[in-house]
C-alpha atoms as a PDB file:
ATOM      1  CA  UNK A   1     -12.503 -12.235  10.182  1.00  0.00           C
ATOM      2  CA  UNK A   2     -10.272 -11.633   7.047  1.00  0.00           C
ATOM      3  CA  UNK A   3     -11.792 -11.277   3.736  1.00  0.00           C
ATOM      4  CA  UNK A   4     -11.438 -14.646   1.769  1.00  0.00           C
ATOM      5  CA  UNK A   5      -9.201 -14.682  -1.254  1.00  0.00           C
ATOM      6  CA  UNK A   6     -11.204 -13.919  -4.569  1.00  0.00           C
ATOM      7  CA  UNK A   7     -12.149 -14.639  -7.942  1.00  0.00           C
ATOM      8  CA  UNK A   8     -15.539 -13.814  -5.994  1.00  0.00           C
ATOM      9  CA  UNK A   9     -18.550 -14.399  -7.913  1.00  0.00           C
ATOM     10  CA  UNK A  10     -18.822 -11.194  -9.535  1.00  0.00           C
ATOM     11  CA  UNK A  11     -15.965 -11.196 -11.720  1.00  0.00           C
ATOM     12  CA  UNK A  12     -16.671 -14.302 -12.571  1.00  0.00           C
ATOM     13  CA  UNK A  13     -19.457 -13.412 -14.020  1.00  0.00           C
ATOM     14  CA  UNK A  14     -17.574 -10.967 -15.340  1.00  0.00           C
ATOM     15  CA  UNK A  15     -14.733 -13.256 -16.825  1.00  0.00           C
ATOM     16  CA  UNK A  16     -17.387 -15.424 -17.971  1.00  0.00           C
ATOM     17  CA  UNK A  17     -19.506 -12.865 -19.859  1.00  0.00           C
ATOM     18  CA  UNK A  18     -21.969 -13.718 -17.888  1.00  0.00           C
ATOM     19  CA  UNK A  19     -22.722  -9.922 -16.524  1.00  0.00           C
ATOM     20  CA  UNK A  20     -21.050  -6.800 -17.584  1.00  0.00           C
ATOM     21  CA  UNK A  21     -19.048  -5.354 -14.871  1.00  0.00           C
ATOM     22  CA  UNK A  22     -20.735  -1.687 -14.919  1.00  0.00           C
ATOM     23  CA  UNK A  23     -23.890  -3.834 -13.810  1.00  0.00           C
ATOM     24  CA  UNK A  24     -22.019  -5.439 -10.976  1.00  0.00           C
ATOM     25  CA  UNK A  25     -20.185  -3.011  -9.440  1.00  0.00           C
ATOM     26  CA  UNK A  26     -21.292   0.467 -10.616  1.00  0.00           C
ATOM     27  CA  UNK A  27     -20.237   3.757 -10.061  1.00  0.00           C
ATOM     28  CA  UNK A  28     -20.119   3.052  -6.150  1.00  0.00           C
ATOM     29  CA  UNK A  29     -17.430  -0.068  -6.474  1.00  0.00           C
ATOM     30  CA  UNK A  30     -14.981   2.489  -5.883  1.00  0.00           C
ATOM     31  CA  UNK A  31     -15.273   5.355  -3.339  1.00  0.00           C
ATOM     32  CA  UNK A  32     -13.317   8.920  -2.320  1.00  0.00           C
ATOM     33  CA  UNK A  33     -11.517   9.142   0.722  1.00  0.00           C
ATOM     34  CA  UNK A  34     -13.126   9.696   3.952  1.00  0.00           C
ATOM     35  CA  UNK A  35     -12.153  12.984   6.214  1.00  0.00           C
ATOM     36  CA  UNK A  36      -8.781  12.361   8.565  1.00  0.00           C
ATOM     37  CA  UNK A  37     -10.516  11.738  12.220  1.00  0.00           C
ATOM     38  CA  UNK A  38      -9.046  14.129  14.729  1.00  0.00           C
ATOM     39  CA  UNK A  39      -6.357  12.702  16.394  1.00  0.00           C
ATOM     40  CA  UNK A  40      -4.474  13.873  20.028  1.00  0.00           C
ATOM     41  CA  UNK A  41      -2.330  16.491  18.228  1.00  0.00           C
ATOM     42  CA  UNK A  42       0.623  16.182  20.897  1.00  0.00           C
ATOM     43  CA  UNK A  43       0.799  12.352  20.509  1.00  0.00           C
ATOM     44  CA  UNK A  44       0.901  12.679  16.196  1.00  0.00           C
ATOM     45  CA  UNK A  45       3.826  15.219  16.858  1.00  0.00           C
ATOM     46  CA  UNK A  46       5.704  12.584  18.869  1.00  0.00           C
ATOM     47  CA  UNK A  47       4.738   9.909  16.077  1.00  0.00           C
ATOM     48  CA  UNK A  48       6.000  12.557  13.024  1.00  0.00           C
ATOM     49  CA  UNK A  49       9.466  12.689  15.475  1.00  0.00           C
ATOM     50  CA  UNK A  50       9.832   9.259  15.418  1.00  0.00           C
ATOM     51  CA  UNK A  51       8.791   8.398  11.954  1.00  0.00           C
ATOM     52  CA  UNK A  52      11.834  10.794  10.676  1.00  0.00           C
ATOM     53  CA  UNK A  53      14.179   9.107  13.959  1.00  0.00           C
ATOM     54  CA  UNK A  54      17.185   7.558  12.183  1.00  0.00           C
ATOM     55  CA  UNK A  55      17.923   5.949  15.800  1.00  0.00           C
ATOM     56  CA  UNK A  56      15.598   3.252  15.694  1.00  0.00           C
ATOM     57  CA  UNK A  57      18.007   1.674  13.279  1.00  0.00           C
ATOM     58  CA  UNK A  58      21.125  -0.208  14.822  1.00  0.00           C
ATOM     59  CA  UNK A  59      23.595   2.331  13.577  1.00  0.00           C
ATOM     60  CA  UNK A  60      21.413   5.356  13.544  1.00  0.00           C
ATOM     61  CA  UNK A  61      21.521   5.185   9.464  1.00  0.00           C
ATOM     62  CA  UNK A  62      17.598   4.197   9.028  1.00  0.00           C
ATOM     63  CA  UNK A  63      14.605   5.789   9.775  1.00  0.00           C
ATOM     64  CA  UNK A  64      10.989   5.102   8.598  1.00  0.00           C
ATOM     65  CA  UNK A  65      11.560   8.054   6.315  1.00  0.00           C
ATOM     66  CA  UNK A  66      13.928   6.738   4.664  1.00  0.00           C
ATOM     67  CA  UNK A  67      11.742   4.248   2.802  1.00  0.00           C
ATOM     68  CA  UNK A  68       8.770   5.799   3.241  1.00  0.00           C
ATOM     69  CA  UNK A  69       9.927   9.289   1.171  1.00  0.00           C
ATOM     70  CA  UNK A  70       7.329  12.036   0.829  1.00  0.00           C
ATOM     71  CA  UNK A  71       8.834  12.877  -1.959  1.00  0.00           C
ATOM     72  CA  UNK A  72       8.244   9.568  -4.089  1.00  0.00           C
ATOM     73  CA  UNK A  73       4.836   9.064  -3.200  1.00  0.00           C
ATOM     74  CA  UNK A  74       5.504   7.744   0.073  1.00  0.00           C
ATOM     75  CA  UNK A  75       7.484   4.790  -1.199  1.00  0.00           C
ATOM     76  CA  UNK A  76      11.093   4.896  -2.452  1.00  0.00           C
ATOM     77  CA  UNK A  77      11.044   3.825  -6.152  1.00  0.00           C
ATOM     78  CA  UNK A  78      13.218   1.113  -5.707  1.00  0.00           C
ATOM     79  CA  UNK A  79      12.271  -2.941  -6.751  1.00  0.00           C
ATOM     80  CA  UNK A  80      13.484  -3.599  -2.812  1.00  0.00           C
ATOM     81  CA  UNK A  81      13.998  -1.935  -0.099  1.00  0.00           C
ATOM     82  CA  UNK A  82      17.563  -1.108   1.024  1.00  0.00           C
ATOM     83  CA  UNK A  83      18.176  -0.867   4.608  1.00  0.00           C
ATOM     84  CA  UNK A  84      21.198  -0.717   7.110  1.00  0.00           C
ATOM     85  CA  UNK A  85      25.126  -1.720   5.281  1.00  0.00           C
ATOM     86  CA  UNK A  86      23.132  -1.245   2.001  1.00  0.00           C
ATOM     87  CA  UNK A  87      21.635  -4.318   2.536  1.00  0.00           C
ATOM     88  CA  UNK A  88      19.626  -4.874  -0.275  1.00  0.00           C
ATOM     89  CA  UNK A  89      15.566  -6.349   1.143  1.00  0.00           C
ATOM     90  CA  UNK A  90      13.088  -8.696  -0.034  1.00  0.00           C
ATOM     91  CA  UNK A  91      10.081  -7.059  -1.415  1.00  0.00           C
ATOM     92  CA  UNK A  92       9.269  -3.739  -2.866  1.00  0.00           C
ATOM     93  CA  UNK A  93       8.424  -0.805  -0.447  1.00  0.00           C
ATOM     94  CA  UNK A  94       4.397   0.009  -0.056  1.00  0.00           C
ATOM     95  CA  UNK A  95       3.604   3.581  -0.164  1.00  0.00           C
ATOM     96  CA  UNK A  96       3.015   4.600   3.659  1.00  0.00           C
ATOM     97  CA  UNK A  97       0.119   7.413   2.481  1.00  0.00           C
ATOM     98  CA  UNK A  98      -2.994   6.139   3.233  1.00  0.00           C
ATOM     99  CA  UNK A  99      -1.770   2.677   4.743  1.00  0.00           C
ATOM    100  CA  UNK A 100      -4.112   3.258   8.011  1.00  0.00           C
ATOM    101  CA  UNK A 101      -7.073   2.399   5.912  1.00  0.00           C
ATOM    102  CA  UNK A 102      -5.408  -0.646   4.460  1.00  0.00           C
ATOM    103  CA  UNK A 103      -7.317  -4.121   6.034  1.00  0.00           C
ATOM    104  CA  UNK A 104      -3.876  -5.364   6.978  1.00  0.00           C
ATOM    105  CA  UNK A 105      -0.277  -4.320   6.622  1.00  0.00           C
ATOM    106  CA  UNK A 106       2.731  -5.936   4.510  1.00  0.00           C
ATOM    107  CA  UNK A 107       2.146  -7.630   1.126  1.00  0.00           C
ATOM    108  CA  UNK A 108       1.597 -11.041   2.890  1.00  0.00           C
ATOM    109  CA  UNK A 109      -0.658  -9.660   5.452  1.00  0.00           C
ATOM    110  CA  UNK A 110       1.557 -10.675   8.327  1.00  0.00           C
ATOM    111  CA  UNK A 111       0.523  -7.222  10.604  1.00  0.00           C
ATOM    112  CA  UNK A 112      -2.880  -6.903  11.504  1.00  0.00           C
ATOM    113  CA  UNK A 113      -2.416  -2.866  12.305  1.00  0.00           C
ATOM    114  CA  UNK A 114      -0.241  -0.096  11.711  1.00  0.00           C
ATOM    115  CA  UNK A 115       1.360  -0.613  14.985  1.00  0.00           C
ATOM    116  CA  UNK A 116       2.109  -4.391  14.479  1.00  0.00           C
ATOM    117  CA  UNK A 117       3.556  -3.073  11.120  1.00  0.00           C
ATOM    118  CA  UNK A 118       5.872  -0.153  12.690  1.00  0.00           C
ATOM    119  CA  UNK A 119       7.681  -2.536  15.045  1.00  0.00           C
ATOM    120  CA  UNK A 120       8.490  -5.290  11.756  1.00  0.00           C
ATOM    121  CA  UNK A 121      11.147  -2.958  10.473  1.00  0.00           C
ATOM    122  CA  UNK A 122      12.679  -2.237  13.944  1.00  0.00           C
ATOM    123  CA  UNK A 123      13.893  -5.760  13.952  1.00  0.00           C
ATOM    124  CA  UNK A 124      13.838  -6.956  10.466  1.00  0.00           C
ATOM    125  CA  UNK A 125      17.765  -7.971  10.564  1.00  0.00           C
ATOM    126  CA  UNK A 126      17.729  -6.503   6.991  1.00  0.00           C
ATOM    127  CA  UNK A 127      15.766  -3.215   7.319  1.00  0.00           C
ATOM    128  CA  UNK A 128      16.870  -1.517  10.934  1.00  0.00           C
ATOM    129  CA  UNK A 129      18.511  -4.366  12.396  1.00  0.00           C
ATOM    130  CA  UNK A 130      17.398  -2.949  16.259  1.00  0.00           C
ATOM    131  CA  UNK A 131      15.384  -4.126  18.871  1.00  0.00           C
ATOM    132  CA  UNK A 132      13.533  -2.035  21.659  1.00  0.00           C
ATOM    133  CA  UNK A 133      16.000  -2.774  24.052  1.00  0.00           C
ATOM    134  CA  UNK A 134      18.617  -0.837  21.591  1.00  0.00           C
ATOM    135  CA  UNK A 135      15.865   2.247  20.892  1.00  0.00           C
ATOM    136  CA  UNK A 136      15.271   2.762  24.291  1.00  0.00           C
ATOM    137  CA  UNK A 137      18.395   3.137  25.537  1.00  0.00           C
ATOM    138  CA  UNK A 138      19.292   5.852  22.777  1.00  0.00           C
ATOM    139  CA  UNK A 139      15.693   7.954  23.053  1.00  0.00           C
ATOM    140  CA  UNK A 140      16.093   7.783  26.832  1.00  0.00           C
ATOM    141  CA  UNK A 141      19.511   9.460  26.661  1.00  0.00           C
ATOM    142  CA  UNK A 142      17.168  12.342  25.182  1.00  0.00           C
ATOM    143  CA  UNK A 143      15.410  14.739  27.164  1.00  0.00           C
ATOM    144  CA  UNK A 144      12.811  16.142  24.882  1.00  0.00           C
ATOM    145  CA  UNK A 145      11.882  12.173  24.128  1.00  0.00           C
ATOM    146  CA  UNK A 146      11.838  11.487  27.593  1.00  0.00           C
ATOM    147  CA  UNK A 147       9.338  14.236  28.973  1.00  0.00           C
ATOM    148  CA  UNK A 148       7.241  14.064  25.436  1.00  0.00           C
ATOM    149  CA  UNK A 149       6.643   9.978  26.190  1.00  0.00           C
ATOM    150  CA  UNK A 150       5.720  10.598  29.562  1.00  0.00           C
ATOM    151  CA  UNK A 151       3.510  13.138  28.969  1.00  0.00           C
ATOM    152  CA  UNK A 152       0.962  10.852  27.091  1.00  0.00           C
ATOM    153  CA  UNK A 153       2.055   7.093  28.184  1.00  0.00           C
ATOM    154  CA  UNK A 154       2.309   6.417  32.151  1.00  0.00           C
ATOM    155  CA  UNK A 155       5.119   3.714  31.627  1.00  0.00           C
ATOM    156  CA  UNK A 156       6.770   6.521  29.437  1.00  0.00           C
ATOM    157  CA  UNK A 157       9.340   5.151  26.550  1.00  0.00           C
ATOM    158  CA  UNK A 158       8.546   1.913  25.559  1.00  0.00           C
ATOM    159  CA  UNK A 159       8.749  -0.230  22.446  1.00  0.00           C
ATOM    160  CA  UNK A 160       4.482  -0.094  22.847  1.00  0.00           C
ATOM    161  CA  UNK A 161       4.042   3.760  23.105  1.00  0.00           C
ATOM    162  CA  UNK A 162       7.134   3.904  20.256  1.00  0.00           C
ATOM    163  CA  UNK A 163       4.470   1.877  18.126  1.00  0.00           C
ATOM    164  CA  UNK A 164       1.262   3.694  19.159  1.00  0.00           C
ATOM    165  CA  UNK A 165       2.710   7.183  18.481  1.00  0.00           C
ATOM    166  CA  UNK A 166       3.919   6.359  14.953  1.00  0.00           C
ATOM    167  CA  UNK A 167       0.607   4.605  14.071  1.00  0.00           C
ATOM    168  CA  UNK A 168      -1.226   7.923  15.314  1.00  0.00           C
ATOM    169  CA  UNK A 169       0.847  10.064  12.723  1.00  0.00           C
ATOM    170  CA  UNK A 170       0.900   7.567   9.518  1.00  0.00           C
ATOM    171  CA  UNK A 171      -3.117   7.368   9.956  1.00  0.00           C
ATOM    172  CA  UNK A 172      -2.967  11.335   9.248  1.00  0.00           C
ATOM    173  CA  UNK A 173      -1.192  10.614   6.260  1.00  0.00           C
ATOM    174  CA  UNK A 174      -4.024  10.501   3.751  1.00  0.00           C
ATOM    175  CA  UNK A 175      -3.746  12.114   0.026  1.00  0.00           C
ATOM    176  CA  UNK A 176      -7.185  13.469  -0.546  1.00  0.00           C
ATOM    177  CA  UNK A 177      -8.565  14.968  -3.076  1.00  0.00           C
ATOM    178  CA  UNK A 178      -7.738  13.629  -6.741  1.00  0.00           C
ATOM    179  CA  UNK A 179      -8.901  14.504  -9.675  1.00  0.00           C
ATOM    180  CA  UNK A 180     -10.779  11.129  -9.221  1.00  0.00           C
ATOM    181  CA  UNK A 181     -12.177  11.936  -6.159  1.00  0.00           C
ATOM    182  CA  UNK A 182     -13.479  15.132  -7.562  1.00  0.00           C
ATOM    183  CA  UNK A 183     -15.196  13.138  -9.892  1.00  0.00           C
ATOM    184  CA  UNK A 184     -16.659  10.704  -7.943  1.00  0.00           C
ATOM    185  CA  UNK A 185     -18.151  13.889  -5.988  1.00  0.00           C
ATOM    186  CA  UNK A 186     -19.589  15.435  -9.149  1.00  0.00           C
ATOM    187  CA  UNK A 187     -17.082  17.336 -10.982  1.00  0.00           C
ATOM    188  CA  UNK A 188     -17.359  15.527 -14.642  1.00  0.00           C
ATOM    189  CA  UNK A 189     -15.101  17.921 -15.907  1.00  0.00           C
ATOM    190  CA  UNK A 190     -12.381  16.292 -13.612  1.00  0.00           C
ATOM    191  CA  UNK A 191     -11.614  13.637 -15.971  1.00  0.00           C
ATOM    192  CA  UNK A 192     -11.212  14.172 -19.498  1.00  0.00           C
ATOM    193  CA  UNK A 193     -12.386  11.828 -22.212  1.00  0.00           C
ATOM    194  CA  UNK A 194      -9.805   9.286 -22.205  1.00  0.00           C
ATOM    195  CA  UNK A 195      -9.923   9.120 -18.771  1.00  0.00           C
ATOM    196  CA  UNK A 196     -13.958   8.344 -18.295  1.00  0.00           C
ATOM    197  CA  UNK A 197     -13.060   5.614 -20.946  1.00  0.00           C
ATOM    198  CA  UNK A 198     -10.349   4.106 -18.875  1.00  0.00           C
ATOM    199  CA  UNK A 199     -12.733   4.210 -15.937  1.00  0.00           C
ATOM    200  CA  UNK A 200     -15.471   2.487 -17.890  1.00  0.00           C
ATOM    201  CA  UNK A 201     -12.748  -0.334 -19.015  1.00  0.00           C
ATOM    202  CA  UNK A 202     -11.639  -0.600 -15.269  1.00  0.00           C
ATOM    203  CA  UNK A 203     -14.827  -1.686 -14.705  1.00  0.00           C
ATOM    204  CA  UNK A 204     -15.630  -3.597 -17.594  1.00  0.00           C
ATOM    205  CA  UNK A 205     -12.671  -5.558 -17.486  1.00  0.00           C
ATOM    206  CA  UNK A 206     -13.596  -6.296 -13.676  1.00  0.00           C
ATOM    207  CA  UNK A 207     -10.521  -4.859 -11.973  1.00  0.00           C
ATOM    208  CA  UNK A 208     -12.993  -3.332  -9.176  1.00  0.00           C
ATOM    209  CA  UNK A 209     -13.760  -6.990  -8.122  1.00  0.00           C
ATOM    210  CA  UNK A 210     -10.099  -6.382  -6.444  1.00  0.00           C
ATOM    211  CA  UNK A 211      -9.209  -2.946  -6.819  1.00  0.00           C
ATOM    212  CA  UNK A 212     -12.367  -1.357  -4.674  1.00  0.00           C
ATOM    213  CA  UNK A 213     -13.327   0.704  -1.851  1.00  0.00           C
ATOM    214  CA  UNK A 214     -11.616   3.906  -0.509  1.00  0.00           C
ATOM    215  CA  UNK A 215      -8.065   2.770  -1.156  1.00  0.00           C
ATOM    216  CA  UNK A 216      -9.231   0.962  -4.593  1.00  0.00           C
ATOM    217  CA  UNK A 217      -7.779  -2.174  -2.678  1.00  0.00           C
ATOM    218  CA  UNK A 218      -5.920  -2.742   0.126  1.00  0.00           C
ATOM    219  CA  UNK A 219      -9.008  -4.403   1.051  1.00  0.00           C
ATOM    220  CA  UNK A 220      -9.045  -8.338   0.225  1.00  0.00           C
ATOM    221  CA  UNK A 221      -6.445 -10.969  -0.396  1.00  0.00           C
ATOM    222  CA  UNK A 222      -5.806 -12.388  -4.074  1.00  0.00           C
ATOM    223  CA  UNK A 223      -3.479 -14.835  -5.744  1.00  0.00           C
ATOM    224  CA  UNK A 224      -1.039 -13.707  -7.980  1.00  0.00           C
ATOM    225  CA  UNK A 225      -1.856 -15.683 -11.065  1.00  0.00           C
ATOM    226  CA  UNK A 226      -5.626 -16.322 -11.170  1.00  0.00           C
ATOM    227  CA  UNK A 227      -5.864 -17.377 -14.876  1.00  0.00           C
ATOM    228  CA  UNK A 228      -2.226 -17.687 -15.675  1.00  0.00           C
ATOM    229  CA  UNK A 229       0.819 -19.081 -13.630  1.00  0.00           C
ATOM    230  CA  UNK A 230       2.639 -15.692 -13.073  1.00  0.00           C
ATOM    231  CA  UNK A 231       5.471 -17.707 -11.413  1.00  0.00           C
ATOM    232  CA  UNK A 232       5.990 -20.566 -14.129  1.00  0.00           C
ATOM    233  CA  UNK A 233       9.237 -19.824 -15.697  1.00  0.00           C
ATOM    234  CA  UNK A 234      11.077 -17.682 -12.293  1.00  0.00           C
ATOM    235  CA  UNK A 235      13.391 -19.384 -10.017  1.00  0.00           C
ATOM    236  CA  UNK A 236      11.673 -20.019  -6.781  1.00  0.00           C
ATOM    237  CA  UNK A 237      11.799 -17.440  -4.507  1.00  0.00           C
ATOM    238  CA  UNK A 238      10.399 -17.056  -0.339  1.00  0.00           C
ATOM    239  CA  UNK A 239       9.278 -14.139  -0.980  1.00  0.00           C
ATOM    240  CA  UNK A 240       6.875 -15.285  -4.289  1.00  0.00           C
ATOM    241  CA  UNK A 241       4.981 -17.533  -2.117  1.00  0.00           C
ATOM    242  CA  UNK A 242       3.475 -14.585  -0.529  1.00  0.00           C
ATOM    243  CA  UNK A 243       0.530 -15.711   2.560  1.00  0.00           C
ATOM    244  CA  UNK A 244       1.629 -18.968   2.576  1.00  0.00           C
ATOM    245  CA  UNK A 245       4.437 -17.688   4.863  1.00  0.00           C
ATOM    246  CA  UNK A 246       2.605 -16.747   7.300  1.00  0.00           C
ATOM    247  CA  UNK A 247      -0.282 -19.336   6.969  1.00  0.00           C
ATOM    248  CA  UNK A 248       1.780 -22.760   5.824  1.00  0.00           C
ATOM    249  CA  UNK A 249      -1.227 -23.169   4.188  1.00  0.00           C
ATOM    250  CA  UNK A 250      -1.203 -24.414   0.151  1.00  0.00           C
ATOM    251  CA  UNK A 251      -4.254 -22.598  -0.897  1.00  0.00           C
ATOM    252  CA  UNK A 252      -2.537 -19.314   0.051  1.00  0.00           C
ATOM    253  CA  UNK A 253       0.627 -20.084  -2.183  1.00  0.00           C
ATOM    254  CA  UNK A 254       1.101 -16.581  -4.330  1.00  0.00           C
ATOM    255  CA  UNK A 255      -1.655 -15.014  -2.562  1.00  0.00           C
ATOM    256  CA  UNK A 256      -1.174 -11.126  -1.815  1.00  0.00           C
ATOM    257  CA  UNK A 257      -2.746  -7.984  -0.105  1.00  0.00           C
ATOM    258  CA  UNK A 258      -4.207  -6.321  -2.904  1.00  0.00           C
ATOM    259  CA  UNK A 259      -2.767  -2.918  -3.027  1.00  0.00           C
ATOM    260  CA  UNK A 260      -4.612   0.125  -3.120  1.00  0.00           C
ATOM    261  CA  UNK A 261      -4.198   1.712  -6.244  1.00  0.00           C
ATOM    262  CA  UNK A 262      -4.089   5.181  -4.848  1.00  0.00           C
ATOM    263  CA  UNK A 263      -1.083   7.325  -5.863  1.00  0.00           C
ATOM    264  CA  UNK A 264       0.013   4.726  -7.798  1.00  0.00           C
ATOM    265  CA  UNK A 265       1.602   7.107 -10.552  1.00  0.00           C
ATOM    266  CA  UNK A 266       4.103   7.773  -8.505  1.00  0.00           C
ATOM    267  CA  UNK A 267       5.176   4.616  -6.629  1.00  0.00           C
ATOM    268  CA  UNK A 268       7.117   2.799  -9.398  1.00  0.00           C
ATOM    269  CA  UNK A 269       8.192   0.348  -9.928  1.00  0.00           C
ATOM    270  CA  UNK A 270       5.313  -2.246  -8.953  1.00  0.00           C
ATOM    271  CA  UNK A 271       4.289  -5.623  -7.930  1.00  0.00           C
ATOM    272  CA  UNK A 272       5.538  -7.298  -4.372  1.00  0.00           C
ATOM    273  CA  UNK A 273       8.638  -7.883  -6.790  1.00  0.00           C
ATOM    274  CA  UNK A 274       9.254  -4.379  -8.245  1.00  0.00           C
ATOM    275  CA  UNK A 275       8.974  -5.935 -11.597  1.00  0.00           C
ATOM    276  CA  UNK A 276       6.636  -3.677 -14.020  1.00  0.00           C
ATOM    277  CA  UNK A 277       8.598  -0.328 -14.599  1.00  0.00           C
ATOM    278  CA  UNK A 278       5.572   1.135 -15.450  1.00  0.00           C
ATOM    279  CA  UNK A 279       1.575   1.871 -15.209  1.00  0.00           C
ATOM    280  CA  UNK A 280       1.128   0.566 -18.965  1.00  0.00           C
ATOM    281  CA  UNK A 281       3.284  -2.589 -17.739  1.00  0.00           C
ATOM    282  CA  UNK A 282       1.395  -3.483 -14.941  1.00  0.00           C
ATOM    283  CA  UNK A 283      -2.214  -3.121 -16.559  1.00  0.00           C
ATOM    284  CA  UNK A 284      -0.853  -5.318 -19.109  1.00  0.00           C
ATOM    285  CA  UNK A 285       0.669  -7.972 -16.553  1.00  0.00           C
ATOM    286  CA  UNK A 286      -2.847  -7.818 -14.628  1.00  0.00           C
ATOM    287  CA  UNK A 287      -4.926  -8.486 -17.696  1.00  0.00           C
ATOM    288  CA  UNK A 288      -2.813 -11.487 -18.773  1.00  0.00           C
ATOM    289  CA  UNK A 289      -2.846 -12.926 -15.423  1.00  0.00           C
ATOM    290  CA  UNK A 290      -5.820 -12.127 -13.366  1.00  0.00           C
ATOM    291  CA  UNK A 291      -8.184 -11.983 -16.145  1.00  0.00           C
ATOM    292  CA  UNK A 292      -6.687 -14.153 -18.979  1.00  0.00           C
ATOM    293  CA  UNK A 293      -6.713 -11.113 -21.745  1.00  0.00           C
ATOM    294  CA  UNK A 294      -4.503  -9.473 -23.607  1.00  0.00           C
ATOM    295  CA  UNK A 295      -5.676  -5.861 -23.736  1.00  0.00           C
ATOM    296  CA  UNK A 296      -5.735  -3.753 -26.624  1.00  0.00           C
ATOM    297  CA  UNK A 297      -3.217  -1.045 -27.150  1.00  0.00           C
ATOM    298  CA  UNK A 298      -5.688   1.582 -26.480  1.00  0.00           C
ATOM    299  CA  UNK A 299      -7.224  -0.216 -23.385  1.00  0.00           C
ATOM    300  CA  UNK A 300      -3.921  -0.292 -21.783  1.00  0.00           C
ATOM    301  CA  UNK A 301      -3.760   3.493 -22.599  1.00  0.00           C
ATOM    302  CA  UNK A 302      -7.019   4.537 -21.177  1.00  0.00           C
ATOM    303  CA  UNK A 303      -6.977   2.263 -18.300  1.00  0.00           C
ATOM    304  CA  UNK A 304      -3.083   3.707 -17.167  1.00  0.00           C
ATOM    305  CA  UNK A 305      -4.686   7.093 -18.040  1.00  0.00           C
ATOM    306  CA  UNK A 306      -7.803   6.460 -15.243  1.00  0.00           C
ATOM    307  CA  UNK A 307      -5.080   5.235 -13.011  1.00  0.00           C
ATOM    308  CA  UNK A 308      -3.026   8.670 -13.094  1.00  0.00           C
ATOM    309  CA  UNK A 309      -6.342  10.187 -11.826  1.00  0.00           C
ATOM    310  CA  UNK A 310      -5.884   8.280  -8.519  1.00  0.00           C
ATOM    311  CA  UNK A 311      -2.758  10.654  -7.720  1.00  0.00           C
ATOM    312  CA  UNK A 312      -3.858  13.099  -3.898  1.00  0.00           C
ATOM    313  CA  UNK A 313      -2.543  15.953  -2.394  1.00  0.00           C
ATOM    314  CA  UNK A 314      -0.319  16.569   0.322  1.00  0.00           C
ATOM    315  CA  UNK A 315      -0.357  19.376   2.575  1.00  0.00           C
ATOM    316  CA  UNK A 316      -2.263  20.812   0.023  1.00  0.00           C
ATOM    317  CA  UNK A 317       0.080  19.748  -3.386  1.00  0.00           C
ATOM    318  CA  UNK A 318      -0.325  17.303  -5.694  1.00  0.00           C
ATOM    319  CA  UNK A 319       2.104  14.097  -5.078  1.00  0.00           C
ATOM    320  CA  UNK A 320       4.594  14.234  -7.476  1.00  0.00           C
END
C-alpha cells in the first residue's frame, strides 16, 4: 500500500505549535544510508553497458547517461530534460544516485520500481523515442550483447532482461558517506556550527515530517502547496497537476513524490519544474508554501548550509 499524502499529524502539531518538532521526530527522523546488498556482479556489468547504450534511443543519440550524468550529481542541471532532435521534455531530471531506495519512481509516482521506470524513457516519444522491438533488433546485431544476455536470462535479449539488468546496476548506485552521515554515526565534528543549527531548524521547522528516512524523502507523497497555492498565478500546465495524472483523482491535484534530499547541492536547478536556481531558493519556496512562513535570512542560511551536508561519495570522491 502507498503511503497517504501528508500534512500527517506531526507537523501539524508542529505548524500549530502544538509540539516542537525535535520532540516529534528526533535525531532518528532522518537516517544514513544502508550498505549496497551484493548483487550478481556479471548481471550489474551488463546493466552499467546498457545504462551508457546510446542505442536504446531511436537514432542512437540517447542513452540513460545522458540525463543521468555522473558528473552533475546524477542529474543533468537542466529545468527539463532534453532528449532525441533536442526535444526539449516536461519535467526536471531526478538524480539517478540512490533512486533504488526511492518508494516509487518519477515525480508523479507513475513506476512502481526501477525497472518499470527504465523502460518509461525507452518509449517516451520525447526522451528516446524507441520501443523494444527497435532495441532488440540493434543489441542483437551485437555479439558481446547477445552471449552476455544469454548468459543470465534463458529467453536471452528482451525488453524484460533489458529492464532487469539496468535496475541491478542503478541500485549499486548509492553515495554513501556524507559529512551528514558521519554525523549521524557519531562524528560531531562533521558538521560545523552553522550546520548543527541548520539541522536543528530542519527539524524545528518540521521539514522531516516529509524530508525523512534514508533518502531524507523519496518516501511519501505530498501536495505542492499545503498552506499556500503554489500554482495560483502560472498558466496551467499537465505536468503541474502532478498524481492526478496517473490517478484522475482531485485530491491528488499538485501532489508529488517527495524527493530525497540527498546530493541535493549538486542537482540544480529544483522542483518537478526546475524553477528554484538555488538551495537558498528552494528552502525559501518550501517555507512559504508547505509551512506558511517566511524564514529568516539566517534560517534560510543555516538550513541550505545542513542541506550541503547531504552531498556522498562516489567511487570513493565526493559528488561534485
Amino acid at each position: 500500500m502507498k503511503r497517504p499524502v501528508l500534512p500527517s499529524v506531526a507537523v501539524l502539531l508542529v505548524l500549530l505549535g502544538a509540539a516542537p518538532a525535535g520532540l516529534v521526530y528526533g535525531r532518528d527522523a532522518l537516517l544514513p544510508l544502508p550498505a549496497v546488498a551484493a548483487p550478481v556482479a556479471a548481471k550489474v556489468e551488463l546493466g552499467r553497458r546498457l545504462f551508457f547504450e546510446r542505442r536504446l534511443s531511436r537514432d542512437d543519440s540517447i542513452a540513460c547517461a545522458s540525463c543521468h550524468d555522473f558528473s552533475r550529481g546524477g542529474a543533468d542541471r537542466l529545468p527539463t530534460a532534453v532528449g532525441i532532435g533536442r526535444k526539449a521534455g516536461t519535467v526536471n531530471t531526478p538524480t539517478v544516485f540512490n533512486a533504488g531506495l526511492n518508494f516509487v519512481q518519477f515525480w508523479d509516482g507513475r513506476a512502481a520500481s526501477l525497472e518499470e521506470q527504465a523502460a518509461g524513457p525507452v518509449h517516451n516519444p520525447i526522451e528516446m523515442g524507441s520501443n523494444w522491438a527497435e532495441v532488440i533488433g540493434k543489441l542483437q546485431q551485437d555479439s558481446g550483447y547477445r552471449n552476455a544476455f544469454h548468459e543470465l536470462y534463458p529467453e536471452g535479449i528482451s525488453g524484460a532482461a533489458i529492464v532487469d539488468a539496468i535496475a541491478s546496476y542503478e541500485r549499486t548506485l548509492q553515495t554513501p558517506n556524507s559529512r551528514f552521515d558521519r554525523y549521524l554515526r557519531g562524528d560531531n565534528a562533521a558538521l560545523n556550527e552553522r550546520e548543527r543549527l541548520g539541522y536543528r531548524r530542519f527539524l524545528d521547522y518540521g521539514c522531516a515530517s516529509c524530508h525523512q528516512g534514508v533518502l531524507i524523502g523519496g518516501n511519501m507523497y505530498q501536495r505542492f502547496g499545503v498552506i499556500g497555492d503554489f500554482f495560483k498565478d502560472r498558466p496551467p500546465k499537465k505536468e503541474d497537476l502532478g498524481r492526478f495524472n496517473v490517478t484522475g483523482r482531485a485530491e491528488d491535484r499538485h501532489v508529488f513524490k517527495v524527493p530525497g534530499l540527498r546530493n541535493v547541492a549538486v542537482t540544480a536547478p529544483y522542483f518537478h519544474d526546475g524553477s528554484a536556481l538555488s538551495l537558498e531558493e528552494a528552502v525559501i519556496v518550501m517555507g512559504r508554501y508547505q509551512l506558511g512562513r517566511e524564514l529568516a535570512g539566517d534560517d534560510v542560511a543555516a538550513i541550505a548550509a545542513f542541506l550541503r551536508t547531504l552531498t556522498g561519495e562516489w567511487q570513493g570522491k565526493p559528488l561534485q
